[in-house]
N, C-alpha and C. Protein backbone atom coordinates (compact mmCIF):
# COMPACT_ATOMS: atom_id res chain seq x y z
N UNK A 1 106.16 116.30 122.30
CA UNK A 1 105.36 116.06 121.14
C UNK A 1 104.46 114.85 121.42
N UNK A 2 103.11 114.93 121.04
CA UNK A 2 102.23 113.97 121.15
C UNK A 2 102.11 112.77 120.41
N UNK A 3 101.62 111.93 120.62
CA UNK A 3 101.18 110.30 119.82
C UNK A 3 100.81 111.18 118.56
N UNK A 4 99.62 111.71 118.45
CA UNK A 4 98.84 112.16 117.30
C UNK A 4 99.62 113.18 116.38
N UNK A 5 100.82 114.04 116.97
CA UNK A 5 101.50 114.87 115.94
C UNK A 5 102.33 114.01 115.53
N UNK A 6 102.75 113.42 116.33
CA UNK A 6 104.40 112.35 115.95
C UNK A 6 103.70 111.73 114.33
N UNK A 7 102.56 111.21 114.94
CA UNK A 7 101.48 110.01 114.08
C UNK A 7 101.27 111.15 112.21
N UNK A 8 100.85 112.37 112.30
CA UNK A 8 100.33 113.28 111.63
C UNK A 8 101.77 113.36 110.81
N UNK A 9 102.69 113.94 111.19
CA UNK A 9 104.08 114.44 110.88
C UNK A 9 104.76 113.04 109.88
N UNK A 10 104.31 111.98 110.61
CA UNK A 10 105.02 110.88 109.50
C UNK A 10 104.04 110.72 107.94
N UNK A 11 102.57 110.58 108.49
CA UNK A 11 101.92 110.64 107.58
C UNK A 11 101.84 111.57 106.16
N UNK A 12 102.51 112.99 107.06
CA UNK A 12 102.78 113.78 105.90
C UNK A 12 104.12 113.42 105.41
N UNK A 13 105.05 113.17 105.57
CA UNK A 13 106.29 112.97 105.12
C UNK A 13 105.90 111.61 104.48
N UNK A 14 105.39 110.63 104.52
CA UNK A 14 105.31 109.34 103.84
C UNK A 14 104.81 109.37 102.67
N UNK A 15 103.37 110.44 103.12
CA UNK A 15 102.42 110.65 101.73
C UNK A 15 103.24 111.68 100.45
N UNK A 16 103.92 112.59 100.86
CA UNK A 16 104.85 113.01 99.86
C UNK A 16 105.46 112.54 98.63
N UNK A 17 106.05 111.02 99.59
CA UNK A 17 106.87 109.87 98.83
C UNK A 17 106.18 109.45 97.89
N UNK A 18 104.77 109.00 98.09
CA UNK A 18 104.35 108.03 97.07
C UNK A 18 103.34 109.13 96.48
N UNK A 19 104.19 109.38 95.47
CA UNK A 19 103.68 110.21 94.40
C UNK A 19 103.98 109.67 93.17
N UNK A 20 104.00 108.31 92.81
CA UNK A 20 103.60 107.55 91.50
C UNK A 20 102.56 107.07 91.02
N UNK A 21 102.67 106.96 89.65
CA UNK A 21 101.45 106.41 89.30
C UNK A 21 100.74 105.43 89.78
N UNK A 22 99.69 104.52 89.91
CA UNK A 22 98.78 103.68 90.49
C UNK A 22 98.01 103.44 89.28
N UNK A 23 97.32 101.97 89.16
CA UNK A 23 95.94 102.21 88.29
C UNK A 23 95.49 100.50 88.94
N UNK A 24 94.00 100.81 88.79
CA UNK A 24 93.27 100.07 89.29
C UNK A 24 92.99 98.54 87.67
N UNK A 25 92.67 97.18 87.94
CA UNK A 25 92.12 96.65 86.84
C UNK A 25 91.09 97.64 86.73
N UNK A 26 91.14 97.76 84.82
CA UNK A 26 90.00 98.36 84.47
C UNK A 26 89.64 99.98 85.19
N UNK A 27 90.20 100.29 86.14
CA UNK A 27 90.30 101.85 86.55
C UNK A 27 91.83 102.34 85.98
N UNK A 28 91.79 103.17 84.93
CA UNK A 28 92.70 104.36 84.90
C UNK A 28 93.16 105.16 85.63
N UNK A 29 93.75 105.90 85.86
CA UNK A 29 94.07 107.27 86.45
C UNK A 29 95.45 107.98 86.26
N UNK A 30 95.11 108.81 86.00
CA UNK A 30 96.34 109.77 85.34
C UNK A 30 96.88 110.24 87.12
N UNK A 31 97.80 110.92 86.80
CA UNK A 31 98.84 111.19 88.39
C UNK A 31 98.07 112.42 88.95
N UNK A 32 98.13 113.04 88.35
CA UNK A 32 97.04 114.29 89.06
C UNK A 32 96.21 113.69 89.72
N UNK A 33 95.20 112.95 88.99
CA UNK A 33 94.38 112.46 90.12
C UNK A 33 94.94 111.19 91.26
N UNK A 34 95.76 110.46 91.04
CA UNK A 34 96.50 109.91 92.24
C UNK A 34 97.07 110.56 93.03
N UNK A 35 97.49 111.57 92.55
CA UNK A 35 97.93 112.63 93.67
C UNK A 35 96.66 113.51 94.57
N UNK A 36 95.82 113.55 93.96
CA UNK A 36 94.50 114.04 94.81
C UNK A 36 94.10 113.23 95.48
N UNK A 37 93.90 111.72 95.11
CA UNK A 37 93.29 110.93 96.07
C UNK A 37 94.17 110.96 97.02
N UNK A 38 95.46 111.47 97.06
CA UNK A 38 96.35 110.87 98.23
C UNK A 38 96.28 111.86 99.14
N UNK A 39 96.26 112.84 98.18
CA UNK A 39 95.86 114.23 99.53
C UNK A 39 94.59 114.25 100.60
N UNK A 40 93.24 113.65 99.26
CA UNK A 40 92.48 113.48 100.18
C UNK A 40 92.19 112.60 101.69
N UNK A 41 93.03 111.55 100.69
CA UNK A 41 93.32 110.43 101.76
C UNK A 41 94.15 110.93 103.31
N UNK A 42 94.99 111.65 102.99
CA UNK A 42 95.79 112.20 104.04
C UNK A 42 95.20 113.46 104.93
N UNK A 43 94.35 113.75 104.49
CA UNK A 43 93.70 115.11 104.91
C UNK A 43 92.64 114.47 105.99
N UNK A 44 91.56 113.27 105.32
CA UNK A 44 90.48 112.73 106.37
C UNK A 44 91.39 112.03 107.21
N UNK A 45 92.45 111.19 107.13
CA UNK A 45 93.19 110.74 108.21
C UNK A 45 93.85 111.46 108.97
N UNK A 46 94.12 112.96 108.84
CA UNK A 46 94.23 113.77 109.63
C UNK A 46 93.35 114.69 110.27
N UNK A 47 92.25 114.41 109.79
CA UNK A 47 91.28 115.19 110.53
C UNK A 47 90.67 114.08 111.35
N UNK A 48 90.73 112.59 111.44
CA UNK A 48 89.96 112.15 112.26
C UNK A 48 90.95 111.42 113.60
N UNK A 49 92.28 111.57 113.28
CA UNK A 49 93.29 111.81 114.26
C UNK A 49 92.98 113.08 115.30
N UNK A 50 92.38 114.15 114.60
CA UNK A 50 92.15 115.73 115.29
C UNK A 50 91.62 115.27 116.44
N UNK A 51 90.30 114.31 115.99
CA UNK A 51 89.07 114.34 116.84
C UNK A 51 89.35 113.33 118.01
N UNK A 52 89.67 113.62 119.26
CA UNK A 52 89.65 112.97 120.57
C UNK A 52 88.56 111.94 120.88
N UNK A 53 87.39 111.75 120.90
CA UNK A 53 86.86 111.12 120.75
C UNK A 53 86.43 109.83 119.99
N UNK A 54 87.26 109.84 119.10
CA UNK A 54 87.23 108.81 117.91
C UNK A 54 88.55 107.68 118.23
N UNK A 55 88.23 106.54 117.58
CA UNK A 55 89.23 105.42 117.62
C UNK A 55 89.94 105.51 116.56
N UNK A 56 90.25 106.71 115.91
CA UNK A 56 91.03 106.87 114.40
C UNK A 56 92.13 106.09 114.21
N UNK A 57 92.85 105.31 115.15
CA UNK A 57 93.62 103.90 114.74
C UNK A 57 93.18 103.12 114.28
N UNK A 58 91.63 102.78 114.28
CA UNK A 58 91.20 101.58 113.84
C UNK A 58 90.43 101.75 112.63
N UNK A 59 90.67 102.99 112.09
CA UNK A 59 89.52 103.40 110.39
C UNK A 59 90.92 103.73 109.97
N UNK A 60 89.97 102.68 108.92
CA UNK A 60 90.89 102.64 107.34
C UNK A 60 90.34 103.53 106.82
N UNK A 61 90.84 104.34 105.51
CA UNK A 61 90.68 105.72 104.53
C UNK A 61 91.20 105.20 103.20
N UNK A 62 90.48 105.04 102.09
CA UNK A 62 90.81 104.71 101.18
C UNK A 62 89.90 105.67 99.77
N UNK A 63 90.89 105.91 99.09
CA UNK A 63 89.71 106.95 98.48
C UNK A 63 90.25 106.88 96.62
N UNK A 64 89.49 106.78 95.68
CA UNK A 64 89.33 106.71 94.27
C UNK A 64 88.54 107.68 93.93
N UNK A 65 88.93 108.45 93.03
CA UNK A 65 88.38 109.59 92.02
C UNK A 65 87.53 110.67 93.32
N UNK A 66 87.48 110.85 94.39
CA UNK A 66 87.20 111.57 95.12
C UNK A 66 86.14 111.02 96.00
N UNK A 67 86.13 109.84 95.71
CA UNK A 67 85.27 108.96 97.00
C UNK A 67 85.83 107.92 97.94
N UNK A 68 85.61 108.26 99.21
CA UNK A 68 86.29 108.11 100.16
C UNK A 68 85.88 106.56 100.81
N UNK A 69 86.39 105.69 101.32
CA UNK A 69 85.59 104.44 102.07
C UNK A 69 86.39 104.52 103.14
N UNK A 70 85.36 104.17 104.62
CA UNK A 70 85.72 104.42 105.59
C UNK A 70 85.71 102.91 105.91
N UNK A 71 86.65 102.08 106.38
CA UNK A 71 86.41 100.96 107.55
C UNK A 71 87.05 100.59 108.49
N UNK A 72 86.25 99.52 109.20
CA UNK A 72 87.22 99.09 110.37
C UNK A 72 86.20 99.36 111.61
N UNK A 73 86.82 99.14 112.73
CA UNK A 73 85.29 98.71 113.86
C UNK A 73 85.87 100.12 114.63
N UNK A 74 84.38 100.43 115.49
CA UNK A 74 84.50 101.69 116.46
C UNK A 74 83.90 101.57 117.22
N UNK A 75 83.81 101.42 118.57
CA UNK A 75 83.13 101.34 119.64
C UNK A 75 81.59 101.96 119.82
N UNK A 76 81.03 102.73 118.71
CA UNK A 76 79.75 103.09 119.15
C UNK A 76 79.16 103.76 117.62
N UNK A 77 78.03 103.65 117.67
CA UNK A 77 77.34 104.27 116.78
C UNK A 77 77.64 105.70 116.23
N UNK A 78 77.71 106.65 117.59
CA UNK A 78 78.08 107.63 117.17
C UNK A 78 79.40 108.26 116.99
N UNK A 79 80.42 107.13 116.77
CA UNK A 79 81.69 107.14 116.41
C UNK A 79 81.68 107.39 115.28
N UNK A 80 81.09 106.48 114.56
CA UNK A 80 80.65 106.45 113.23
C UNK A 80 79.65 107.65 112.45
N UNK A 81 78.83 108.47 112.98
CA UNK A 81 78.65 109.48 112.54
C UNK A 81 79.34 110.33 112.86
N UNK A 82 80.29 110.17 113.81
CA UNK A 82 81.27 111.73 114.04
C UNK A 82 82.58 111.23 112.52
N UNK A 83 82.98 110.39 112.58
CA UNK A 83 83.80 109.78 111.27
C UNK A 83 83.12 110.30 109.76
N UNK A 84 81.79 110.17 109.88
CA UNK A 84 81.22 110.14 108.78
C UNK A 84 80.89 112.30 108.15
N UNK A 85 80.62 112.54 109.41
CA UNK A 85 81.06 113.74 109.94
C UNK A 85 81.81 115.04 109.16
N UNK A 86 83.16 114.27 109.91
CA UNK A 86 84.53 114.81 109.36
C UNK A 86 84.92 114.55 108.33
N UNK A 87 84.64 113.13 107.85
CA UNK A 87 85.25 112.78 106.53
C UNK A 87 84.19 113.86 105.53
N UNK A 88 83.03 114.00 105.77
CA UNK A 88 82.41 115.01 104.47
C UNK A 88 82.74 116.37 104.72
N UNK A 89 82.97 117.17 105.80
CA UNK A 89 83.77 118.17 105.85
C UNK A 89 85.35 118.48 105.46
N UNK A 90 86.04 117.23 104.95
CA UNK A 90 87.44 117.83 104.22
C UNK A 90 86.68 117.89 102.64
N UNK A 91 87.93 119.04 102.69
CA UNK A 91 87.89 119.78 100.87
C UNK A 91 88.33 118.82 100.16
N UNK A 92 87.66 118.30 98.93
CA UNK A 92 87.80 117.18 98.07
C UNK A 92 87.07 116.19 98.11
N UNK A 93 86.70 115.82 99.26
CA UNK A 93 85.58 114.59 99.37
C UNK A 93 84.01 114.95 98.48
N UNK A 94 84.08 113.69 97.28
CA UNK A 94 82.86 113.85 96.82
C UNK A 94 81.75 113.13 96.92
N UNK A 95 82.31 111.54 97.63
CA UNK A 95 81.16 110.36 97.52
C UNK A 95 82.42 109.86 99.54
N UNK A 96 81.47 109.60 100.23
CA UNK A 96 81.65 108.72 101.29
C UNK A 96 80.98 107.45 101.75
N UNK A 97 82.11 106.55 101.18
CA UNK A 97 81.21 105.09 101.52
C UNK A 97 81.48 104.75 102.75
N UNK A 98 80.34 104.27 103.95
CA UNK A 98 80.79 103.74 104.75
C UNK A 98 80.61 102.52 105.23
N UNK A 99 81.51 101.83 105.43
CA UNK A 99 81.76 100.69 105.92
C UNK A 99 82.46 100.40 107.22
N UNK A 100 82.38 101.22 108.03
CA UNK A 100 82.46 101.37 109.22
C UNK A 100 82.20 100.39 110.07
N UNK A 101 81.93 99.52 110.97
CA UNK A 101 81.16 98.54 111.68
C UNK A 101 81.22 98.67 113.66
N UNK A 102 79.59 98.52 113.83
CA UNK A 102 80.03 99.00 115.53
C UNK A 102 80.66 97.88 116.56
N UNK A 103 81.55 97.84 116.95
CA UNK A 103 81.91 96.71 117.85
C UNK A 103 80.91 96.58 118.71
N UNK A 104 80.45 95.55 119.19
CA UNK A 104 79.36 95.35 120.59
C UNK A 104 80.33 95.07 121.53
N UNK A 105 80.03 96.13 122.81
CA UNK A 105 80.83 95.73 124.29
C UNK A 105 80.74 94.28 124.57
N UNK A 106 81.48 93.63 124.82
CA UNK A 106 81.48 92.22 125.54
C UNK A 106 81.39 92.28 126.83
């Protein structure tokens, strides 16, 4: 078994767990929708685990009412559009913020 299934397999078993309520100051949210953001959340972090090319250890996934924020540093520009990519191709994503940032080679 690989880094990335081992990695995938916990993620699903963890995300299961936290299926309680959440609410933001001043943001509401009923559980249905905490439970969607979590799916969504778990779905772009598994799809950008998929992608070989990507540094998907180092992007954060954080997502409210169906908008997603991507951050954390990636070695190249077009890391960041392949991230930006995938994250609008999972089912549920409605708004993708990115905050992504390119590391410069030293």
């Amino acid at each position: 078994m690989d880094l990335k299934t081992l990695f995938l397999a916990a993620l699903f078993a963890g995300s299961s767990l936290v299926i309680s309520g959440c609410s933001h100051p001043g943001h509401q949210q009923s559980s249905s929708e905490v439970v969607s953001d979590l799916a969504i959340t778990t779905k772009v972090k598994s799809a950008l685990l998929l992608e070989d090319d990507l540094n998907s250890f180092d992007i954060k996934v954080k997502t409210f009412n169906g908008t997603v924020q991507l951050t954390g540093f990636v070695d190249s520009q077009w890391q960041i559009d392949k991230a930006l990519q995938v994250t609008r191709g999972v089912a549920g994503v409605r708004k993708v913020k990115n905050d992504l940032i390119h590391k410069p080679a030293l």
